[in-house]
Protein backbone atom coordinates (compact mmCIF):
# COMPACT_ATOMS: atom_id res chain seq x y z
CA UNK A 1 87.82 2.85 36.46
CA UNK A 2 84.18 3.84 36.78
CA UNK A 3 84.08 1.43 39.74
CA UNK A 4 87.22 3.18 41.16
CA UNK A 5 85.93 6.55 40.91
CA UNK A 6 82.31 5.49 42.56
CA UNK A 7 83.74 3.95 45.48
CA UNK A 8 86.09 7.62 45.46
CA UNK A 9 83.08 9.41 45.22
CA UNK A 10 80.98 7.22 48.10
CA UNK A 11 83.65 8.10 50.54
CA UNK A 12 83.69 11.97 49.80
CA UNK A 13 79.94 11.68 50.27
CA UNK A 14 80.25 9.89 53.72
CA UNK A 15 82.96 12.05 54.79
CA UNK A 16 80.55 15.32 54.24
CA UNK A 17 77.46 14.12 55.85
CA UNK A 18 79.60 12.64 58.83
CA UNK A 19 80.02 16.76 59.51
CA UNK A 20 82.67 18.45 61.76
CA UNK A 21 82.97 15.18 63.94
CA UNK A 22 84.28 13.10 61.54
CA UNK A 23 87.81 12.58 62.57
CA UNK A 24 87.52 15.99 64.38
CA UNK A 25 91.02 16.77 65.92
CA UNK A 26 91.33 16.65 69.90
CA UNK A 27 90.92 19.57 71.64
CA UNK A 28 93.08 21.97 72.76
CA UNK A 29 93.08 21.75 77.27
CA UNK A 30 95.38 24.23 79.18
CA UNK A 31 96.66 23.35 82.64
CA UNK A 32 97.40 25.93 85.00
CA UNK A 33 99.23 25.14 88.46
CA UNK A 34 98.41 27.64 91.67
CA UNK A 35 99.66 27.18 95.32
CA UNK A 36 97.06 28.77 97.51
CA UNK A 37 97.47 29.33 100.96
CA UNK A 38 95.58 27.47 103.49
CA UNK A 39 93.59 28.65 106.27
CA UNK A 40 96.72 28.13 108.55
CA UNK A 41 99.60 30.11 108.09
CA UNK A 42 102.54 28.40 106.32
CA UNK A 43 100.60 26.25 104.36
CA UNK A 44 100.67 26.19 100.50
CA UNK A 45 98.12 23.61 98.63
CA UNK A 46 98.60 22.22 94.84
CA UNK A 47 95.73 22.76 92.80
CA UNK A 48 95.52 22.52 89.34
CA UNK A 49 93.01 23.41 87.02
CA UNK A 50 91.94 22.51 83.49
CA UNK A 51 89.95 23.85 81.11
CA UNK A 52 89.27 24.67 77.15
CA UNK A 53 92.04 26.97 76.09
CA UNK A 54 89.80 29.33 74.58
CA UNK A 55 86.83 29.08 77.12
CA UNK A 56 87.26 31.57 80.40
CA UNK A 57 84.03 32.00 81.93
CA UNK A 58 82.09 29.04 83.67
CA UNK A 59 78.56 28.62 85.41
CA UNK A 60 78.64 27.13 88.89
CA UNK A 61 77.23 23.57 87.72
CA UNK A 62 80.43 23.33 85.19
CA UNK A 63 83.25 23.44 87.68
CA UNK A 64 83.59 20.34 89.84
CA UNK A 65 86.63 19.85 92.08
CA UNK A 66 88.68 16.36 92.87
CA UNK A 67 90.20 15.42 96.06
CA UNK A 68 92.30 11.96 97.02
CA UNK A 69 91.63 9.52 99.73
CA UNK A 70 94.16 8.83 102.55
CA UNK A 71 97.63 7.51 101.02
CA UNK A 72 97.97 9.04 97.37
CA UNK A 73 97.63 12.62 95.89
CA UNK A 74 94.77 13.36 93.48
CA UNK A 75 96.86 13.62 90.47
CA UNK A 76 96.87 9.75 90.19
CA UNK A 77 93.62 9.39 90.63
CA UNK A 78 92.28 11.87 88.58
CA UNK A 79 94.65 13.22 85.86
CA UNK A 80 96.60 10.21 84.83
CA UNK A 81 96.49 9.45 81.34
CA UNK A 82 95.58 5.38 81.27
CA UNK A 83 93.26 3.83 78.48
CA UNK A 84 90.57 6.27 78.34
CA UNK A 85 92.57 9.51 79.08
CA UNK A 86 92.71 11.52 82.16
CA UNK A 87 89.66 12.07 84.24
CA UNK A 88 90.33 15.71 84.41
CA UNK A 89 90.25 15.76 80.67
CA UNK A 90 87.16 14.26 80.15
CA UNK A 91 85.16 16.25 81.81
CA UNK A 92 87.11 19.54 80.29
CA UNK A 93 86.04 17.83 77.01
CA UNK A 94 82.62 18.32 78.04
CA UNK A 95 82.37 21.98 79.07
CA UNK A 96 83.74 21.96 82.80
CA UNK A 97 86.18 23.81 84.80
CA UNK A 98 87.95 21.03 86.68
CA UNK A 99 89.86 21.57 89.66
CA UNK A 100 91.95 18.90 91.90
CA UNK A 101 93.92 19.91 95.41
CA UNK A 102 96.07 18.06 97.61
CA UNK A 103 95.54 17.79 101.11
CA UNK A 104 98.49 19.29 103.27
CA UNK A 105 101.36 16.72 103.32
CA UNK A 106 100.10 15.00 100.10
CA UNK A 107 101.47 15.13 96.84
CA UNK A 108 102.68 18.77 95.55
CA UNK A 109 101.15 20.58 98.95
CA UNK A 110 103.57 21.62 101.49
CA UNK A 111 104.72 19.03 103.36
CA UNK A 112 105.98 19.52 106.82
CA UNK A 113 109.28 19.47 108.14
CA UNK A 114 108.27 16.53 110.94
CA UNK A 115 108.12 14.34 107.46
CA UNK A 116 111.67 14.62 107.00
CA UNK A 117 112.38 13.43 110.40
CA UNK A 118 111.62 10.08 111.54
CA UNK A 119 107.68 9.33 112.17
CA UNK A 120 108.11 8.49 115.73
CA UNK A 121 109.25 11.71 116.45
CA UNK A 122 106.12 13.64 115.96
CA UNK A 123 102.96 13.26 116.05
CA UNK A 124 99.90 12.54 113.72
CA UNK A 125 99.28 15.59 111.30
CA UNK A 126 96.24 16.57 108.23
CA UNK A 127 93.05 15.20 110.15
CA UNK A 128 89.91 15.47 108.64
CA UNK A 129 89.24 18.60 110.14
CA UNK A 130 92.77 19.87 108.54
CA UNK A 131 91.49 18.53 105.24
CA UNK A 132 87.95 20.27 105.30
CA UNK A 133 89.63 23.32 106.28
CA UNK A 134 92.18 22.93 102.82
CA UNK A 135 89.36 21.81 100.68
CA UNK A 136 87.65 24.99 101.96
CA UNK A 137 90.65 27.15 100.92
CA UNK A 138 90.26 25.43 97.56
CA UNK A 139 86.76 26.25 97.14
CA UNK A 140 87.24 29.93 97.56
CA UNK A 141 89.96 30.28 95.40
CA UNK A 142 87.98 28.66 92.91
CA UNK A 143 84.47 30.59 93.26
CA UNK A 144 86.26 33.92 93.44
CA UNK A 145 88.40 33.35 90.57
CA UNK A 146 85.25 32.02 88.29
CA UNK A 147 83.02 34.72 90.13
CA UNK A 148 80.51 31.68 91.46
CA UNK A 149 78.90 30.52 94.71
CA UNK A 150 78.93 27.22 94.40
CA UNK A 151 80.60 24.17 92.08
CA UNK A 152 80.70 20.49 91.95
CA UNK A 153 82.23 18.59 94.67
CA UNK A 154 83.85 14.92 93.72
CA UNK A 155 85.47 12.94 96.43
CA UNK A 156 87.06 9.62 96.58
CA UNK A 157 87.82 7.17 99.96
CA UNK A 158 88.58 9.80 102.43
CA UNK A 159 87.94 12.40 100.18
CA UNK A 160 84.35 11.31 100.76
CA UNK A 161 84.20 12.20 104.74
CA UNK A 162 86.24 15.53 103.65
CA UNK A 163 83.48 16.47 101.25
CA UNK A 164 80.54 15.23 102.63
CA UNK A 165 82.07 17.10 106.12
CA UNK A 166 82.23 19.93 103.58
CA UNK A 167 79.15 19.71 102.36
CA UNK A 168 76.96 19.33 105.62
CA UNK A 169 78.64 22.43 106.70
CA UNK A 170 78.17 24.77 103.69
CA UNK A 171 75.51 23.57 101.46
CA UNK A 172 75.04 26.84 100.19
CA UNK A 173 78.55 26.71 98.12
CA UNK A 174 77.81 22.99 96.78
CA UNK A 175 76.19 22.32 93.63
CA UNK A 176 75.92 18.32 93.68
CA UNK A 177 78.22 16.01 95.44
CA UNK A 178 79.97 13.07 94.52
CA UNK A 179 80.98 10.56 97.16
CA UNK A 180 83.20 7.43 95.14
CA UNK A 181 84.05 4.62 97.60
CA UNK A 182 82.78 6.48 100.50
CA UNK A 183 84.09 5.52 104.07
CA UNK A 184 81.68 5.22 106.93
CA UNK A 185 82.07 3.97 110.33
CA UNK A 186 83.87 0.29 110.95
CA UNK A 187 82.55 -2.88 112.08
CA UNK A 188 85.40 -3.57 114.60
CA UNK A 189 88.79 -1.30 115.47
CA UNK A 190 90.96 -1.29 112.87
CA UNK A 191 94.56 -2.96 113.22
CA UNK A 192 96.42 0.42 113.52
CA UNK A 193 96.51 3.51 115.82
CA UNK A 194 97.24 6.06 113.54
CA UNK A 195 100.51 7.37 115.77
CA UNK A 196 103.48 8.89 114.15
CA UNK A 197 103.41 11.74 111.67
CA UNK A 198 103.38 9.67 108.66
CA UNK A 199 103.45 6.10 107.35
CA UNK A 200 105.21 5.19 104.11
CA UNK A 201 104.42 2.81 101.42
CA UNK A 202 106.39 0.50 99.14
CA UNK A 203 105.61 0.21 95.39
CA UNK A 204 104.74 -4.17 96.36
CA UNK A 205 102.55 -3.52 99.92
CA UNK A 206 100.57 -0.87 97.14
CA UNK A 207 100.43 -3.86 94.43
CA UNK A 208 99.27 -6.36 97.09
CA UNK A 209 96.70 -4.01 98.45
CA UNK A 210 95.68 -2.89 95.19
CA UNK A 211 94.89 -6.48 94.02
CA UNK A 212 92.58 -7.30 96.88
CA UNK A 213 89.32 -8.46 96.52
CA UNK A 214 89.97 -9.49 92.18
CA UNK A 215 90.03 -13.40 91.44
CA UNK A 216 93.36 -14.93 91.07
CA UNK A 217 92.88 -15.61 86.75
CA UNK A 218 91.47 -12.25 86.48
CA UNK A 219 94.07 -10.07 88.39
CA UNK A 220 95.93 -9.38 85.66
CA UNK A 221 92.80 -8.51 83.27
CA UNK A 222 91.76 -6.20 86.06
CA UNK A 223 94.73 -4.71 86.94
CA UNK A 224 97.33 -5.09 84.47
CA UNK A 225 100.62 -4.83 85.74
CA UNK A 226 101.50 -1.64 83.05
CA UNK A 227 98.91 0.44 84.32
CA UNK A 228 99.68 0.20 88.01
CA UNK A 229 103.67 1.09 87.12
CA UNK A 230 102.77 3.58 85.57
CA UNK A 231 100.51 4.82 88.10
CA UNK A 232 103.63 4.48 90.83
CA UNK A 233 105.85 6.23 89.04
CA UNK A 234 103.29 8.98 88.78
CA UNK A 235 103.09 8.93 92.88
CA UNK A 236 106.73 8.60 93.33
CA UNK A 237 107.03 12.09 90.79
CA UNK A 238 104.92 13.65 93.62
CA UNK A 239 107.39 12.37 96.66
CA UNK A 240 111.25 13.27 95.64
CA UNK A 241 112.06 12.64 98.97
CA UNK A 242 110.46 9.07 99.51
CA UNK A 243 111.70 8.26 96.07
CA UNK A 244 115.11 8.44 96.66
CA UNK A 245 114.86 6.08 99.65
CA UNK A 246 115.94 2.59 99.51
CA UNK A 247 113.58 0.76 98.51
CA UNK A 248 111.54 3.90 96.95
CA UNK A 249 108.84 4.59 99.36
CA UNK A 250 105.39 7.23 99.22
CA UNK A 251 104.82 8.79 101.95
CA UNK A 252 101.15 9.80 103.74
CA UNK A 253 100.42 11.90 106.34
CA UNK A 254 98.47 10.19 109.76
CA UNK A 255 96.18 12.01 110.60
CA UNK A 256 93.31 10.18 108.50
CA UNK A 257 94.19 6.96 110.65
CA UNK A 258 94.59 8.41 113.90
CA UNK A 259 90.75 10.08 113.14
CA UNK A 260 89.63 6.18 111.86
CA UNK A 261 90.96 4.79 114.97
CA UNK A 262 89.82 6.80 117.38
CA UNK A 263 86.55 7.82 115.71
CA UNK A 264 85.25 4.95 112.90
CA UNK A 265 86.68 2.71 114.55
CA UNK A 266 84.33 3.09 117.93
CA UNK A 267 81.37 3.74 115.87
CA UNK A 268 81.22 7.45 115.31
CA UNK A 269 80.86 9.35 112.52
CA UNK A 270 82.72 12.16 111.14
CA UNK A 271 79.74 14.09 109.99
CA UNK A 272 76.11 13.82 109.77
CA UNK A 273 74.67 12.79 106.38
CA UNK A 274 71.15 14.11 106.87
CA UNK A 275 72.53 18.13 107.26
CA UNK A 276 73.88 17.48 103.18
CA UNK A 277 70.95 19.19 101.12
CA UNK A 278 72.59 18.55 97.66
CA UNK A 279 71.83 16.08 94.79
CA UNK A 280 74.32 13.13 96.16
CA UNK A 281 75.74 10.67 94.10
CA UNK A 282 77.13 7.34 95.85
CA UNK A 283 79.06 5.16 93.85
CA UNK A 284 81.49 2.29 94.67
CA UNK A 285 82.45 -0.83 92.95
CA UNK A 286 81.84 -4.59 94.24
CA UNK A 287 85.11 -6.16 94.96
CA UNK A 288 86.58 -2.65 97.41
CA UNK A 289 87.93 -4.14 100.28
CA UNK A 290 88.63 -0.81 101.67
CA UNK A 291 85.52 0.76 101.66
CA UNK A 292 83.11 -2.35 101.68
CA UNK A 293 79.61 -1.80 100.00
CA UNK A 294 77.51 -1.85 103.62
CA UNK A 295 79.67 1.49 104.23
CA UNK A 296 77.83 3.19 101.17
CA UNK A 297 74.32 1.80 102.03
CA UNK A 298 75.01 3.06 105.70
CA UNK A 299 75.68 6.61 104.08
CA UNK A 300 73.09 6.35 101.43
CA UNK A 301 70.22 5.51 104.16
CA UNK A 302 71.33 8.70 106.67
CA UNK A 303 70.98 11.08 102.96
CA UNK A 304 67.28 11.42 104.53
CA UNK A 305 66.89 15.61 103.17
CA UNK A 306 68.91 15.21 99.67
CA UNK A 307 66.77 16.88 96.77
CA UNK A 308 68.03 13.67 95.15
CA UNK A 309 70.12 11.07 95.88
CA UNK A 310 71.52 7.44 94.08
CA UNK A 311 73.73 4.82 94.68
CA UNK A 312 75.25 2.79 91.77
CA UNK A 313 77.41 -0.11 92.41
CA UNK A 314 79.98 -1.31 89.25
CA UNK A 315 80.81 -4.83 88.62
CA UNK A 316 84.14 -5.90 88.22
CA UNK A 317 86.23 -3.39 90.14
CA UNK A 318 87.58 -2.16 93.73
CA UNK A 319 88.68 0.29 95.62
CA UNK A 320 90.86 1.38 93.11
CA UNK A 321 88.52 1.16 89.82
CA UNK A 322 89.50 4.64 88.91
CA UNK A 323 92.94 2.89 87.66
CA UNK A 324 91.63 -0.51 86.45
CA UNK A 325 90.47 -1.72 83.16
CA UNK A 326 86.78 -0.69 83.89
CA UNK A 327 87.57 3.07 85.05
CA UNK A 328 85.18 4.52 82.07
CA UNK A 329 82.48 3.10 83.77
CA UNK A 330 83.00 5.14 87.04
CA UNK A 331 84.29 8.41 84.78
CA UNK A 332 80.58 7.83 82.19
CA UNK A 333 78.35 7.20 85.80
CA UNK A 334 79.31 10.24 87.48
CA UNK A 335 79.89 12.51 84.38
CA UNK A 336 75.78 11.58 83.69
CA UNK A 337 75.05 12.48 87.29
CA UNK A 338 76.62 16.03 86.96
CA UNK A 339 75.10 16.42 83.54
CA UNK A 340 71.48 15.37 84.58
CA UNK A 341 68.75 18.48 84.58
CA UNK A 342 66.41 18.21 87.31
């Protein structure tokens, strides 16, 4: 009994020095949905925000903002609940305002009426310049409703040319910029034109693509097969339309390849690196196929009047880390970049 009553008494002790984190319960995030209107007229762009329920007010370097690359919406990317949690959530768990937007004619954004007709019919549509001018929109919405200048900028694929565009040309509203699997110029054309208003994609051309660059026996350890249905279901949620097709399809907007073909493609850039003036963070993972490591060494060398700048490269991962087994280490690397005091 005495014995009993000692080992009772040992765990009431550890329980009280182990203080208010000790089995601490979650805390509470609200989610709030807007539809702003984009610099050109008829336009309406998702964003969503989240943020401690009882926490309203936010300094500039505690709001970041997410955008997707060229084919999915940011929701997948960034607040989809896999091992880990959401993205979105993580960073709300550590004091931020976070913020994601879909480019026009991705995911919740107004998508036009040419992508209900054939893609044939019309032509190519959201270019970069379209998307700089939504993330923009975004941007204000989000400084005048937190009463800032500037926040955190976090971009992945093609989000990395829209925010390091961005960036380049207004400096003055960026804190520090995040550029994950950035895309630079091309070593030959690419095997597309980027004509028609859109392109869809099937749930097994995403798997294949998806599962590029990861050893045959580790494919599955990678990129188990759980994850990456659950991950296309959460793209189909975001594309009634395409869903109900036969076989379900996504669709994306062309504009991103039309500007890769007739601009990467030949060798020219879609902005200039050295006019960003922001702490930079460059960070891509060693097996992308998409966005090949000599594109983020290309960037990284042109970051020539930075404050600051670093490239980090993670093992065991591609394009599409942020949805693979080693997605913390992407979600801890840049969460210590827009943590770091300098």
């Amino acid at each position: 009994m005495k014995k009993w009553l000692a080992v009772v008494f040992m765990v009431m002790f550890v329980l009280a020095v182990s203080g208010p984190s000790y089995a601490a319960p979650k805390v509470k995030i609200a989610t709030e949905t807007f539809f702003i209107n984009a610099m050109d007229p008829g336009i309406k762009l998702h964003v969503r925000n989240k943020h401690l329920s009882d926490k309203k007010g936010f300094p500039a370097d505690k709001i970041v903002l997410f955008v997707h690359g060229a084919t999915y919406p940011s929701e997948t990317a960034f607040d989809i609940a896999l091992p880990g949690g959401s993205w979105m959530d993580y960073v709300v768990e550590r004091g931020y305002d976070a913020y994601l937007v879909d480019i026009r004619g991705y995911g919740r954004s107004t998508r036009p009426p040419s992508m209900d007709a054939p893609p044939d019919q019309n032509p190519a549509f959201a270019t970069t310049s379209d998307a700089i001018k939504d993330v923009g929109a975004a941007v204000d919405f989000i400084c005048k409703r937190r009463n800032v200048k500037r926040i955190n900028l976090v971009g992945w694929s093609w989000g990395t040319t829209i925010m390091g565009a961005f960036t380049a040309q207004n400096n003055d509203k960026v804190v520090k910029l995040v550029l994950y699997a950035p895309l630079w110029t091309l070593k030959e054309p690419p095997p597309f034109s980027g004509s028609g208003a859109y392109r869809t994609v099937t749930k097994e051309a995403a798997r294949a693509r998806g599962l590029r660059g990861i050893p045959d026996a580790l494919k599955e350890e990678i990129s188990p097969q759980a994850w990456f249905d659950k991950w296309w279901d959460g793209n189909l949620a975001t594309d009634p339309v395409g869903a109900k097709q036969t076989p379900p399809v996504l669709r994306a907007p062309n504009g991103v390849l039309k500007d890769i073909a007739e601009f990467l493609g030949k060798g020219i850039p879609l902005y200039n690196p050295s006019d960003i003036r922001v702490p930079t963070l460059l960070i891509v993972a060693e097996w992308d196929q998409d966005t090949p490591l000599f594109m983020a060494q290309e960037v990284f060398s042109r970051l020539v009047n930075t404050p600051y700048k670093r490239e980090v490269v993670l093992a065991q991962g591609t394009h599409a880390i942020v949805v693979e087994k080693n997605r913390m280490e992407l979600i801890k690397e840049v969460q210590r970049f827009l943590d770091e005091k300098r």
